[in-house]
Protein backbone atom coordinates (compact mmCIF):
# COMPACT_ATOMS: atom_id res chain seq x y z
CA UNK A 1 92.76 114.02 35.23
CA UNK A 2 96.20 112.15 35.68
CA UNK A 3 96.60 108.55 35.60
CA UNK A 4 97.14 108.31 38.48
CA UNK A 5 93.37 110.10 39.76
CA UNK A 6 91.91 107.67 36.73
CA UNK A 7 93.13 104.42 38.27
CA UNK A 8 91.93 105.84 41.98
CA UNK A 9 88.80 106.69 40.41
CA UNK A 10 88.02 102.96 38.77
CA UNK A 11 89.60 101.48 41.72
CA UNK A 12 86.46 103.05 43.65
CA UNK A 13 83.58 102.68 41.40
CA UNK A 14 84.33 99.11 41.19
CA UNK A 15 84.32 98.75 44.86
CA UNK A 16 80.81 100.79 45.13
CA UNK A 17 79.16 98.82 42.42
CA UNK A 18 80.45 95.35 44.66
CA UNK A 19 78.67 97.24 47.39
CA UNK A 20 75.79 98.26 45.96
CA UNK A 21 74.83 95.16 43.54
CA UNK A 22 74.32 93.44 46.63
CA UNK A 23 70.86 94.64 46.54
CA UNK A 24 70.17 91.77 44.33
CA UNK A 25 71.59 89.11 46.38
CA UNK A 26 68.43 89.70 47.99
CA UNK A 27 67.35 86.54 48.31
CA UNK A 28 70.41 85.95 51.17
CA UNK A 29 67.81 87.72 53.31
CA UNK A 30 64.97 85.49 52.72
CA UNK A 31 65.57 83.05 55.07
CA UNK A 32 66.30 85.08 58.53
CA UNK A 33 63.98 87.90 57.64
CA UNK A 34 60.99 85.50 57.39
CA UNK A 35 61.44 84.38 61.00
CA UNK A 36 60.84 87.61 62.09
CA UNK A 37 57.33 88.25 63.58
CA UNK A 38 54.28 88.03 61.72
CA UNK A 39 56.55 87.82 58.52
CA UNK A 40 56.01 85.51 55.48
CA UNK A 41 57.69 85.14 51.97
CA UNK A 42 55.10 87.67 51.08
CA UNK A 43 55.62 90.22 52.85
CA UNK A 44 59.37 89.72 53.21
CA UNK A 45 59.68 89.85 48.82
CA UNK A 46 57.78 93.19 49.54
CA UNK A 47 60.99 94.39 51.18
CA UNK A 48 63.26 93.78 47.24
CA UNK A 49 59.48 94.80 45.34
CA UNK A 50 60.41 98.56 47.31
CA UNK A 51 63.69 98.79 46.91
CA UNK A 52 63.48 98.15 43.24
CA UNK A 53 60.21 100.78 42.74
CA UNK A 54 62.23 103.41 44.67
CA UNK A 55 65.65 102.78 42.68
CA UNK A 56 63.30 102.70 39.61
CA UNK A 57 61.64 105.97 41.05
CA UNK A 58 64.84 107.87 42.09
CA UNK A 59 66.86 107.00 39.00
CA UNK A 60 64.00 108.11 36.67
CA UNK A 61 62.94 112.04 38.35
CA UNK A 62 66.59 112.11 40.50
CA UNK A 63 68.44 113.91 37.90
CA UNK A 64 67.62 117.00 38.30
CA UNK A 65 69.08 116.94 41.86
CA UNK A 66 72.08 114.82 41.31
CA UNK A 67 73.40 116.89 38.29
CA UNK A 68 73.71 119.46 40.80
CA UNK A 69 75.91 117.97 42.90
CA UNK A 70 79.89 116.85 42.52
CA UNK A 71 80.50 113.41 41.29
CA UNK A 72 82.75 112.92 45.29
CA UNK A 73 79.77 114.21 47.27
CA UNK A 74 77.67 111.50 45.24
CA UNK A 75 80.27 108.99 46.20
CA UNK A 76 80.67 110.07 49.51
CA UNK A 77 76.89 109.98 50.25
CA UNK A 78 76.17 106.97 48.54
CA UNK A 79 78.98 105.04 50.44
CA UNK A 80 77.56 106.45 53.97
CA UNK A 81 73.68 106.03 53.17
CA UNK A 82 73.97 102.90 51.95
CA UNK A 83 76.28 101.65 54.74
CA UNK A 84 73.51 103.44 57.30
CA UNK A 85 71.06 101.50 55.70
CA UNK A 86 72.19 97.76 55.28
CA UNK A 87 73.61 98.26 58.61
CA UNK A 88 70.30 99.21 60.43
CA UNK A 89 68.77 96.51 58.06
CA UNK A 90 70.47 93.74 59.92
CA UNK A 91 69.30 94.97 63.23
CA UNK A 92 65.62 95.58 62.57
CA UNK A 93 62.91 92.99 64.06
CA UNK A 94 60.22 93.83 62.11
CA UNK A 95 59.11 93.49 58.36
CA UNK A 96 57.75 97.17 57.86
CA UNK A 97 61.31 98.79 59.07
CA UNK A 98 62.67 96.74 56.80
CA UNK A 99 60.73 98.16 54.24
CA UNK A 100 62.35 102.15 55.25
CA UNK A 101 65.71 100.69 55.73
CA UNK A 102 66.28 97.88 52.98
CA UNK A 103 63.65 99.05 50.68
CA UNK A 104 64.14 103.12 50.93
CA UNK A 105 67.43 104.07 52.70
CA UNK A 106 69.83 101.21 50.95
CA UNK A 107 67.56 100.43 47.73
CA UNK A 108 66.44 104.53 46.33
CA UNK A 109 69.72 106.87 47.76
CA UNK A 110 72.25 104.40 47.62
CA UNK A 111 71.73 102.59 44.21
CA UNK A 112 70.18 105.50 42.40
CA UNK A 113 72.76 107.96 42.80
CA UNK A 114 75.48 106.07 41.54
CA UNK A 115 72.70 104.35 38.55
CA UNK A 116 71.85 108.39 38.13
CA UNK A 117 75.60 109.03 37.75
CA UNK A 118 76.69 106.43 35.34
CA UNK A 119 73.94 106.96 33.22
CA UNK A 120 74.79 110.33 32.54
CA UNK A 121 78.36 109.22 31.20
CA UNK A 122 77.04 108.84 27.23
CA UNK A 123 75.23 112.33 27.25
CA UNK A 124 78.70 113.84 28.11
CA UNK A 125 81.15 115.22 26.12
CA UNK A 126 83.73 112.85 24.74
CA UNK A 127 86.73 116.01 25.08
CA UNK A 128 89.92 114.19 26.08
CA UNK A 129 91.03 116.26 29.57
């Protein structure tokens, strides 16, 4: 890889991982979600309590699909999913699609893949290219 593709390739993750740690500014949320209908700080917390279980979830039994596939598809996907799924997030006017879209689509394929990824780095060879 030149030095050119490594600087690209930080450049990238480190925009991805702003993206995708904003699953833990979370608590943003709070405060519009629970005027949705029939919400509460229950049931709205329920919405972080799911994403977290499915990153957990995905990260833990994902490997054996995202080995599989190219470290650009990963980032490709991962950018679009997650995008899909803050986006229809922001638009949803109830709590339970909130728990598909925030909880599933953004929380377990966005953050896992790229969790799944990184944690792989140790386990690989340390070969210079």
């Amino acid at each position: 890889m030149s030095h050119f593709q490594r600087n690209v390739t930080v450049g990238a993750s480190a925009a991805l991982s702003a993206v995708l740690g904003t699953i833990h500014a979370f608590s943003v949320f709070i405060s519009q979600w629970e005027s949705l209908p029939g919400a509460d700080r229950a049931s709205v917390s329920l919405v972080y309590s799911i994403a977290l279980v499915s990153l957990t979830l995905a990260v833990l039994f994902g490997y054996r699909l995202y080995h599989r596939i190219p470290p650009f598809a990963i980032f490709a996907l991962v950018g679009v999913l997650s995008a899909i799924g803050l986006t229809m997030s922001a638009g949803m006017s109830s709590v339970a699609s909130l728990y598909f879209t925030y909880g599933l689509v953004f929380g377990d394929i966005g953050d896992s893949q790229t969790t799944q990824r990184e944690s792989m780095k140790p386990m690989r060879s340390n070969k210079p290219d």
